[in-house]
N, C-alpha and C. Protein backbone atom coordinates (compact mmCIF):
# COMPACT_ATOMS: atom_id res chain seq x y z
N UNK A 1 30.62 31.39 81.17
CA UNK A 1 29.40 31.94 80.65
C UNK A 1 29.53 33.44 80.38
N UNK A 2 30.21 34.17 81.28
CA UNK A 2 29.90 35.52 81.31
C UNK A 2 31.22 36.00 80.03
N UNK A 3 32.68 35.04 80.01
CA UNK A 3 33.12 34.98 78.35
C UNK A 3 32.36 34.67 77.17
N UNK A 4 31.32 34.09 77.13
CA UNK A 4 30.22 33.92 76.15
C UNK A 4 30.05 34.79 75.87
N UNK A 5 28.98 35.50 76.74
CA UNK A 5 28.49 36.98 76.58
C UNK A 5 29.28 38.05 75.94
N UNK A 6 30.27 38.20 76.93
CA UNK A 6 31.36 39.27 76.13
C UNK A 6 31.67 38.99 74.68
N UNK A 7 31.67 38.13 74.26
CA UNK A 7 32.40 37.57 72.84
C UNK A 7 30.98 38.07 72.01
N UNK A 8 29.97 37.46 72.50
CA UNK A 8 28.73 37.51 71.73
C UNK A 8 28.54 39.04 71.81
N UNK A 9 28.34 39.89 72.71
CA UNK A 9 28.37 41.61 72.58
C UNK A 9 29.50 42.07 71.31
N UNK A 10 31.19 41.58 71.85
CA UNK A 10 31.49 41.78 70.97
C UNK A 10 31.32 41.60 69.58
N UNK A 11 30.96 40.22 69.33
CA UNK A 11 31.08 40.46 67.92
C UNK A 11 29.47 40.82 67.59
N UNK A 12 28.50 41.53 68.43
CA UNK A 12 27.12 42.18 67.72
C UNK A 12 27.65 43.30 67.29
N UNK A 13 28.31 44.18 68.07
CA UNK A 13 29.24 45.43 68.18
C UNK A 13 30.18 45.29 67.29
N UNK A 14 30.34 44.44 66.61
CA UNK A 14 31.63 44.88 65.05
C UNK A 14 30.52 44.39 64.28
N UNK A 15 29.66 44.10 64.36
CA UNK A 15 28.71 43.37 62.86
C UNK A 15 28.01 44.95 63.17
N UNK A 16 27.25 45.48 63.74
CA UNK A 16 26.85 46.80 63.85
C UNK A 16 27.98 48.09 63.07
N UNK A 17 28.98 48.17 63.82
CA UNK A 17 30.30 49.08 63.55
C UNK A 17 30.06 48.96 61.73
N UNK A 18 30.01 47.45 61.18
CA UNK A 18 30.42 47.31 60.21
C UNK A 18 29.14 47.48 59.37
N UNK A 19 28.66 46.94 59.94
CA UNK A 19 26.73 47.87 58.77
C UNK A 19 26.70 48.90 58.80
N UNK A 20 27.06 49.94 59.81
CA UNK A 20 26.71 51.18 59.94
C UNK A 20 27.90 51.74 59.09
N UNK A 21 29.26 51.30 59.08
CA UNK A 21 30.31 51.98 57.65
C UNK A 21 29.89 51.65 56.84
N UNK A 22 29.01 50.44 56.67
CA UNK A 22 28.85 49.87 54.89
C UNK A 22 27.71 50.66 54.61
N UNK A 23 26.74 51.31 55.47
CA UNK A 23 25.78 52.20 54.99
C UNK A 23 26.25 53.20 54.71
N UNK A 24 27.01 54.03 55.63
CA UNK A 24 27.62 55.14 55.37
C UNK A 24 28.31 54.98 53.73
N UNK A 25 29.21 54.09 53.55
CA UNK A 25 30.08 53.57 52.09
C UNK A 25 28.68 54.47 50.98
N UNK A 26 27.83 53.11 51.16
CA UNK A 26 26.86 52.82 50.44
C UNK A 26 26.59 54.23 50.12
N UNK A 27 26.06 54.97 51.25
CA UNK A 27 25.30 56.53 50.50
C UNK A 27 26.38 57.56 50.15
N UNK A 28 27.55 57.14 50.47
CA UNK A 28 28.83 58.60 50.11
C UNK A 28 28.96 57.99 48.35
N UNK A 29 29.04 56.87 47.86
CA UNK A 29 28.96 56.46 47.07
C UNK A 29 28.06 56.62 45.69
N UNK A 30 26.92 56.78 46.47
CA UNK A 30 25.22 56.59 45.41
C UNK A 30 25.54 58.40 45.38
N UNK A 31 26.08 59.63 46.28
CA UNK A 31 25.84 60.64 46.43
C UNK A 31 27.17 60.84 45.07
N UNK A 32 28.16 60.33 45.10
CA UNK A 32 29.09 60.49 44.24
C UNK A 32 28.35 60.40 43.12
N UNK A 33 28.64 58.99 42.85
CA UNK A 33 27.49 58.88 41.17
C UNK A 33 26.67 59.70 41.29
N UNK A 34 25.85 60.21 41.87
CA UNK A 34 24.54 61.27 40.95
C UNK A 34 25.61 62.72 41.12
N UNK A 35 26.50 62.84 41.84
CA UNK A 35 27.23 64.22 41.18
C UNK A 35 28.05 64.02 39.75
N UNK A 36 28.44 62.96 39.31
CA UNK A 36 29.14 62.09 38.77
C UNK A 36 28.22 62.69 37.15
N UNK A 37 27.39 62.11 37.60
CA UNK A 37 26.02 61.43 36.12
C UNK A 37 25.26 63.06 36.10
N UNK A 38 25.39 63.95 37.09
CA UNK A 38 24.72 65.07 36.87
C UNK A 38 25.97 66.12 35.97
N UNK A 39 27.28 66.17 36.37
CA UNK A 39 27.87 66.63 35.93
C UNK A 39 27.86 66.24 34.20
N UNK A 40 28.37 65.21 34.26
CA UNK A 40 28.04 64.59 32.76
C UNK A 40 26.99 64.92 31.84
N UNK A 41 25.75 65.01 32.73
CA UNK A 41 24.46 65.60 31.36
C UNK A 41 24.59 66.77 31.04
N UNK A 42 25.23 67.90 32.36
CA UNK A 42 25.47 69.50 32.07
C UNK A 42 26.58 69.05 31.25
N UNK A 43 27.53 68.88 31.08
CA UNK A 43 28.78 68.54 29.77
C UNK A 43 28.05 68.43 28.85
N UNK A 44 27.05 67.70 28.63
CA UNK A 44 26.60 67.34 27.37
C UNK A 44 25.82 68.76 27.07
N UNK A 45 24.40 68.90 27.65
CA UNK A 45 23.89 70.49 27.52
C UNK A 45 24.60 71.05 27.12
N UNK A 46 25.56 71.69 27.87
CA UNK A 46 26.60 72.91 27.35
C UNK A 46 27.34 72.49 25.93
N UNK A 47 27.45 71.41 25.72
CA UNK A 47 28.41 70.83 24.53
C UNK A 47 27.17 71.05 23.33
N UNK A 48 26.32 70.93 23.90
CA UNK A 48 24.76 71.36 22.50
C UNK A 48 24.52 72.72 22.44
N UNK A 49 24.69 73.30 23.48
CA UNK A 49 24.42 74.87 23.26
C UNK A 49 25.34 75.25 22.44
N UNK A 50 26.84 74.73 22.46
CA UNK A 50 27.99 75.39 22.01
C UNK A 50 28.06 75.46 20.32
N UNK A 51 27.53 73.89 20.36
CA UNK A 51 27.46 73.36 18.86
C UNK A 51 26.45 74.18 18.42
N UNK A 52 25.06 74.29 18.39
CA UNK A 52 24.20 75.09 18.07
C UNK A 52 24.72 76.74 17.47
N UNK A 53 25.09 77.08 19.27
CA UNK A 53 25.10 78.43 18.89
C UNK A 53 26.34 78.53 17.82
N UNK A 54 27.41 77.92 17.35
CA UNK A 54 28.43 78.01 16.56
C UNK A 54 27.92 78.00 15.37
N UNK A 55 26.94 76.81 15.25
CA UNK A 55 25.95 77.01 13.71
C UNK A 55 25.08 78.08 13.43
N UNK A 56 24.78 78.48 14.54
CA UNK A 56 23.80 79.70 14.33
C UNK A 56 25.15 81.05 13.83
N UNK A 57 25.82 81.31 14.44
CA UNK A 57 27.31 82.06 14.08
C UNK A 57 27.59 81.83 12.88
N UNK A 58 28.11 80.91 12.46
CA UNK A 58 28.34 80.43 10.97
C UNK A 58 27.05 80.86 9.72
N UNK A 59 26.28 80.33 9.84
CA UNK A 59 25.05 81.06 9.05
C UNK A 59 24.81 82.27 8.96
N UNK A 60 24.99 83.05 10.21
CA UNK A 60 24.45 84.18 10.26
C UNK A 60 26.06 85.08 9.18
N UNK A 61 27.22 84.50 9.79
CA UNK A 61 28.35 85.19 8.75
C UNK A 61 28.43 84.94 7.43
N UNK A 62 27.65 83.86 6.92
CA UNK A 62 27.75 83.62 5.42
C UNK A 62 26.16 84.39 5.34
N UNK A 63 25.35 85.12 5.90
CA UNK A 63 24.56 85.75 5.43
C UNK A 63 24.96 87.12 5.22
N UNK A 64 25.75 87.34 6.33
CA UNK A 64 26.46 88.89 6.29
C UNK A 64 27.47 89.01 5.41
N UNK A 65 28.13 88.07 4.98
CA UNK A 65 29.28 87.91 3.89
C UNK A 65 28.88 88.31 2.39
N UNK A 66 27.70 87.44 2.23
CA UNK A 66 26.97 88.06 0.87
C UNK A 66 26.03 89.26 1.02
N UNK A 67 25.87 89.80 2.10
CA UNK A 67 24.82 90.77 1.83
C UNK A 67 23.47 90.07 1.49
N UNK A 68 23.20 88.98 2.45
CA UNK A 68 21.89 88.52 2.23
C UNK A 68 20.75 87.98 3.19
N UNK A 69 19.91 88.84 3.32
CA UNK A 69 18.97 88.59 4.36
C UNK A 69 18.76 86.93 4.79
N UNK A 70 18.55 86.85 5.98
CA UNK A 70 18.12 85.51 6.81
C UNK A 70 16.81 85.12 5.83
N UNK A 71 16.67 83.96 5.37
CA UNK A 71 15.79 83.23 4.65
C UNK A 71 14.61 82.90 5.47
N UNK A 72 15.02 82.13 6.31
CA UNK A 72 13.75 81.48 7.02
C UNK A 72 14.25 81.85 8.72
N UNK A 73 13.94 81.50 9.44
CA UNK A 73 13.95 81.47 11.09
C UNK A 73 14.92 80.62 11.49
N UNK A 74 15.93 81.41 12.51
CA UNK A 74 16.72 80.80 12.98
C UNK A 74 16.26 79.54 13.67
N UNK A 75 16.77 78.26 13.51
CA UNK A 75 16.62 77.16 14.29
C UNK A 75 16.72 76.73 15.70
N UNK A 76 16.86 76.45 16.75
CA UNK A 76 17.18 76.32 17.72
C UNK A 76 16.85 74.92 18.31
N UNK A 77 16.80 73.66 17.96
CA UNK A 77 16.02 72.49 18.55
C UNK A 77 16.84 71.87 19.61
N UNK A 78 18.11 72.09 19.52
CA UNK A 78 18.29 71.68 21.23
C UNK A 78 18.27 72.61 22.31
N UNK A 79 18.13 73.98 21.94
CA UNK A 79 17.69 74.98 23.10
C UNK A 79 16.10 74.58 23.09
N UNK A 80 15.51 74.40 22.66
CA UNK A 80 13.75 74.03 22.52
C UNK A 80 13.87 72.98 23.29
N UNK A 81 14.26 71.56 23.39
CA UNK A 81 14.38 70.42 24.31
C UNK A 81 15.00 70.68 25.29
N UNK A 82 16.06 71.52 25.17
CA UNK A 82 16.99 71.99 26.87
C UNK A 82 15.54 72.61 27.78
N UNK A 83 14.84 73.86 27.18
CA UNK A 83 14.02 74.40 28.23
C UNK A 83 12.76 73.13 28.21
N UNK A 84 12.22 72.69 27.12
CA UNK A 84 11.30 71.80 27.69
C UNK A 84 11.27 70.52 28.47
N UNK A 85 12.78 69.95 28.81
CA UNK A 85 12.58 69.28 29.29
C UNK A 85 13.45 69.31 30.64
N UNK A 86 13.47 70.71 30.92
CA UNK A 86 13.82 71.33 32.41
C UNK A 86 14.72 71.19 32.81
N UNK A 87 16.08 70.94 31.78
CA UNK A 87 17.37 71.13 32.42
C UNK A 87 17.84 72.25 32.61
N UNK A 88 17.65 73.34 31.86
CA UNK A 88 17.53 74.47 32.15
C UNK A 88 17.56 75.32 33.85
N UNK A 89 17.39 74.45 34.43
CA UNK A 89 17.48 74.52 35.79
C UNK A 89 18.33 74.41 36.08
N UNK A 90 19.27 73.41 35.94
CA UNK A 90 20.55 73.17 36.52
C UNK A 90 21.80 73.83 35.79
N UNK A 91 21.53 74.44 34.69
CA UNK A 91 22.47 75.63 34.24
C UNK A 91 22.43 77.08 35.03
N UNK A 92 21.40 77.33 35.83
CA UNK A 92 21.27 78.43 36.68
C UNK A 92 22.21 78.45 37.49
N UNK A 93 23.40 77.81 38.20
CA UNK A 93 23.94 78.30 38.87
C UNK A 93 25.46 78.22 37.84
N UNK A 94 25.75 77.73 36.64
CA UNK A 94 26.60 78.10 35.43
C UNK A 94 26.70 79.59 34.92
N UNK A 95 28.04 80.12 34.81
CA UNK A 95 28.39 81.39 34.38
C UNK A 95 27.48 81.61 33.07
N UNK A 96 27.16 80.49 32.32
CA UNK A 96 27.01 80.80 30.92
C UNK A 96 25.60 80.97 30.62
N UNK A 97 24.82 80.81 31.64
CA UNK A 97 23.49 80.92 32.27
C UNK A 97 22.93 82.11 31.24
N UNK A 98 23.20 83.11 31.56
CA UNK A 98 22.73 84.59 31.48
C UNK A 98 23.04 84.57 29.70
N UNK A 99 24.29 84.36 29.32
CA UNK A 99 24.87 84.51 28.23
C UNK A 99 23.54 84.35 27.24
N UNK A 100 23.44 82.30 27.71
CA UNK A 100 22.66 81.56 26.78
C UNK A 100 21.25 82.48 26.49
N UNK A 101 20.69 82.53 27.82
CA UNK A 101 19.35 82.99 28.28
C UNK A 101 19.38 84.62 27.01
N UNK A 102 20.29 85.12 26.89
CA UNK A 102 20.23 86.25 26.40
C UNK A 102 20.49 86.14 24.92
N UNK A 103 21.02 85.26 24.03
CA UNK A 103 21.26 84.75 22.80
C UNK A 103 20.11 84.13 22.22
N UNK A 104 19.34 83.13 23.22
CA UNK A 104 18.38 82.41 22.85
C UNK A 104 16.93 83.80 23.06
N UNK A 105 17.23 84.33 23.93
CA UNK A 105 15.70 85.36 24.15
C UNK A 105 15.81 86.15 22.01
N UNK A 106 16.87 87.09 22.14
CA UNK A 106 17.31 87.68 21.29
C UNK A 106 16.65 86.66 19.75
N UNK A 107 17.38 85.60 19.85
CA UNK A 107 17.13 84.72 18.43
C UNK A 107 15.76 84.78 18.30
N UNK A 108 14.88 84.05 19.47
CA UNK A 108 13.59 83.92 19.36
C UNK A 108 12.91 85.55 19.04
N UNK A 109 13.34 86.51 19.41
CA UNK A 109 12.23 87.87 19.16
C UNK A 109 12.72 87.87 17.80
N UNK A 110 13.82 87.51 17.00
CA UNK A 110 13.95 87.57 15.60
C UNK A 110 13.33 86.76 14.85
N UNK A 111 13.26 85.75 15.37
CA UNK A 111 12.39 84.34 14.69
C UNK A 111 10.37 85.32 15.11
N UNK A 112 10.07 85.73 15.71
CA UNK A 112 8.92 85.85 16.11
C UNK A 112 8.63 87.11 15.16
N UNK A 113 9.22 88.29 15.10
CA UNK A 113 9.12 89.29 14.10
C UNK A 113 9.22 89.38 12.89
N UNK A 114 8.93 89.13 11.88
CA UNK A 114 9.06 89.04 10.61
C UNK A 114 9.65 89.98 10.01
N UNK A 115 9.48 91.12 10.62
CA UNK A 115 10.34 92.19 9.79
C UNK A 115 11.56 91.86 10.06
N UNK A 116 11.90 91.58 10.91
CA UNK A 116 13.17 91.37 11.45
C UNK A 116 13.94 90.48 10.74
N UNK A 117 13.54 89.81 10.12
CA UNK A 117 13.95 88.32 9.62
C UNK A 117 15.22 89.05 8.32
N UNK A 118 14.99 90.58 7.85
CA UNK A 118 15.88 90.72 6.52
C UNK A 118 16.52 92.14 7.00
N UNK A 119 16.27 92.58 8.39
CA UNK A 119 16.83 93.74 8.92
C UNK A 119 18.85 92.77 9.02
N UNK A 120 19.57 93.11 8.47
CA UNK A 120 20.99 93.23 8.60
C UNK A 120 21.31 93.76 9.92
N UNK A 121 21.25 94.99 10.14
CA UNK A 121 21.42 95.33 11.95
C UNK A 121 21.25 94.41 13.07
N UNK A 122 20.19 93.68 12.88
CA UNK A 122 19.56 92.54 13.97
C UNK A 122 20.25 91.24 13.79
N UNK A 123 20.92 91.05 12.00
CA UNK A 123 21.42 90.00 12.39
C UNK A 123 23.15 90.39 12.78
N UNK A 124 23.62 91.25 12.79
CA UNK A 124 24.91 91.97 13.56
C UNK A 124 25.06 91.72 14.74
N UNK A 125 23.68 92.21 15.58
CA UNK A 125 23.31 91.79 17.18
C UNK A 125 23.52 90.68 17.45
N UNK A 126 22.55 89.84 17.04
CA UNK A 126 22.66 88.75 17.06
C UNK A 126 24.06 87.80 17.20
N UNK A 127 24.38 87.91 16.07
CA UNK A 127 26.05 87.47 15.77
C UNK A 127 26.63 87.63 16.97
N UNK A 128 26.85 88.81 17.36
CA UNK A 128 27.70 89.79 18.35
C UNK A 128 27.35 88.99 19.83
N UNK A 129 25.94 89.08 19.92
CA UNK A 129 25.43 88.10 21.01
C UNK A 129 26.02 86.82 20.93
N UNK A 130 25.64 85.92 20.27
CA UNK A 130 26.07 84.49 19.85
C UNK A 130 27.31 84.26 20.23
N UNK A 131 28.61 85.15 19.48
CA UNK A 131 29.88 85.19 19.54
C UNK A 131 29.78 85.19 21.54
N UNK A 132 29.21 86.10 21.88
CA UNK A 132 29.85 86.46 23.56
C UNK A 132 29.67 85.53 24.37
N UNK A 133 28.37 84.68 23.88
CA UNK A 133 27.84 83.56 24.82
C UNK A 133 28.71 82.45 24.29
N UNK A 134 29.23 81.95 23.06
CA UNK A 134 30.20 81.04 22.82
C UNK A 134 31.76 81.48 23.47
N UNK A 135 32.05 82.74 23.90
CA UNK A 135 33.33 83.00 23.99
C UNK A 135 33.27 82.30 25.73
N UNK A 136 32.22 83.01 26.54
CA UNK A 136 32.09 82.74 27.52
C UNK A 136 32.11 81.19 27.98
N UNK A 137 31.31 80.51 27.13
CA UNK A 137 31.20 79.08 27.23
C UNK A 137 32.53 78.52 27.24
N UNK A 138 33.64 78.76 26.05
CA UNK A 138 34.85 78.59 25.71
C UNK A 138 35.83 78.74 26.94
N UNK A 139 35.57 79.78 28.22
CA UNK A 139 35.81 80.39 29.01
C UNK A 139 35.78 79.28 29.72
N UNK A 140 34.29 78.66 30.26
CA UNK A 140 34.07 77.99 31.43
C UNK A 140 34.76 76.36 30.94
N UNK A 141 35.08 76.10 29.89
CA UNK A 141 35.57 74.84 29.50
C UNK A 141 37.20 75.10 29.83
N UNK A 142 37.68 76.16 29.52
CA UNK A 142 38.92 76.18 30.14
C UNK A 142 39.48 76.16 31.56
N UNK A 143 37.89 76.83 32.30
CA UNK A 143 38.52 76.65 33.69
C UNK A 143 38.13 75.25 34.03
N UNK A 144 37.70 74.44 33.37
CA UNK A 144 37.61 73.01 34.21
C UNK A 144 38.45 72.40 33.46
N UNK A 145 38.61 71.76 31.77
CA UNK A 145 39.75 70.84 31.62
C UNK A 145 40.36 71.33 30.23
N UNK A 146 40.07 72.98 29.64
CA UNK A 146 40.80 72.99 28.47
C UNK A 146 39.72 72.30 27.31
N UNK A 147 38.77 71.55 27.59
CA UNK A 147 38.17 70.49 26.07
C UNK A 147 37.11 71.42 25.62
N UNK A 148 36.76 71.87 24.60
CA UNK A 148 35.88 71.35 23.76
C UNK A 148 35.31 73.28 23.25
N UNK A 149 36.63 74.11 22.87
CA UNK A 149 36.68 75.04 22.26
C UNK A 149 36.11 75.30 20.98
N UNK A 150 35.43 76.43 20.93
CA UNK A 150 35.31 76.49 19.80
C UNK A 150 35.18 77.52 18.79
N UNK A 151 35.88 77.86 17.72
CA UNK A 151 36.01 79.20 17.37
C UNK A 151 34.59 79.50 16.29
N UNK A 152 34.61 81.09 16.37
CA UNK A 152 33.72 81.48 15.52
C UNK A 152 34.32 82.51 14.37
C-alpha cells in the first residue's frame, strides 16, 4: 500500500514538474512571438518612412534642378497614419526617432505656410533635413542586417 502511494505522489510530482515547464514553454514562447511580430511592424514603419522620405528627396531635387517652386504641399500619408494610429510610440526608443520627428515637424510648417511653399531656401532645408534622417535610417539598417538602403 504505502508503494502505491509513493508511485501515485510520484507520478502527481512529474505531471506537476511537467505543467509547470509546459507553462513556463508556453509563455517564453507567446513572449517571443510578440517580440517577433513587434519587431516586424517597426521594419515595416521604418521601411515607409524611408520610402516616403526618399520621395519627398526626389521631388524636392527635381524642383531645385529646374529652379522651380514646390507646386502644391508636400505629401506625407504614411507619416499621417504612423502618428494617428500610435505607432509612433514604439519608434521612441529608435535612433531615427528625433531625425523623423524633425523632417516631418519641418515638412508640415512648410505645408502649413503658404509663403513658404515657393521660398527655394526652405526647400534646401528641407532636402538637407530629409537627406540626414534617411542617412541615419540607412545607418540603423546597417547595424542590424545591411537591408534596405537607400540613396538620395
Amino acid at each position: 500500500m504505502n508503494e502505491m502511494i509513493m508511485q501515485f505522489l510520484l507520478g502527481m510530482i512529474n505531471s506537476a514538474i511537467g505543467a509547470f515547464f509546459g507553462f513556463l514553454l508556453a509563455l517564453y514562447l507567446q513572449n517571443r512571438s510578440h517580440k517577433r511580430a513587434k519587431k516586424n511592424k517597426l521594419y515595416l514603419v521604418i521601411e515607409n518612412i524611408k520610402s516616403e522620405l526618399s520621395d519627398i528627396s526626389f521631388d524636392l531635387q527635381k524642383c531645385l534642378e529646374k529652379n522651380q517652386p514646390l507646386k502644391s504641399k508636400i505629401q506625407t500619408p504614411s507619416w499621417e497614419s504612423i502618428l494617428y494610429s500610435g505607432i509612433i510610440l514604439e519608434l521612441i526608443e529608435e535612433p531615427i526617432y528625433t531625425h523623423a520627428i524633425q523632417a516631418y515637424s519641418l515638412i508640415n510648417h512648410h505645408n502649413e505656410d503658404s509663403a513658404l511653399l515657393s521660398a527655394e531656401n526652405n526647400l534646401y532645408s528641407i532636402k538637407e533635413i530629409v537627406e540626414a534622417s534617411i542617412n541615419v535610417i540607412n545607418q540603423k539598417g546597417d547595424a542590424k542586417d545591411g537591408k534596405g538602403k537607400i540613396t538620395v
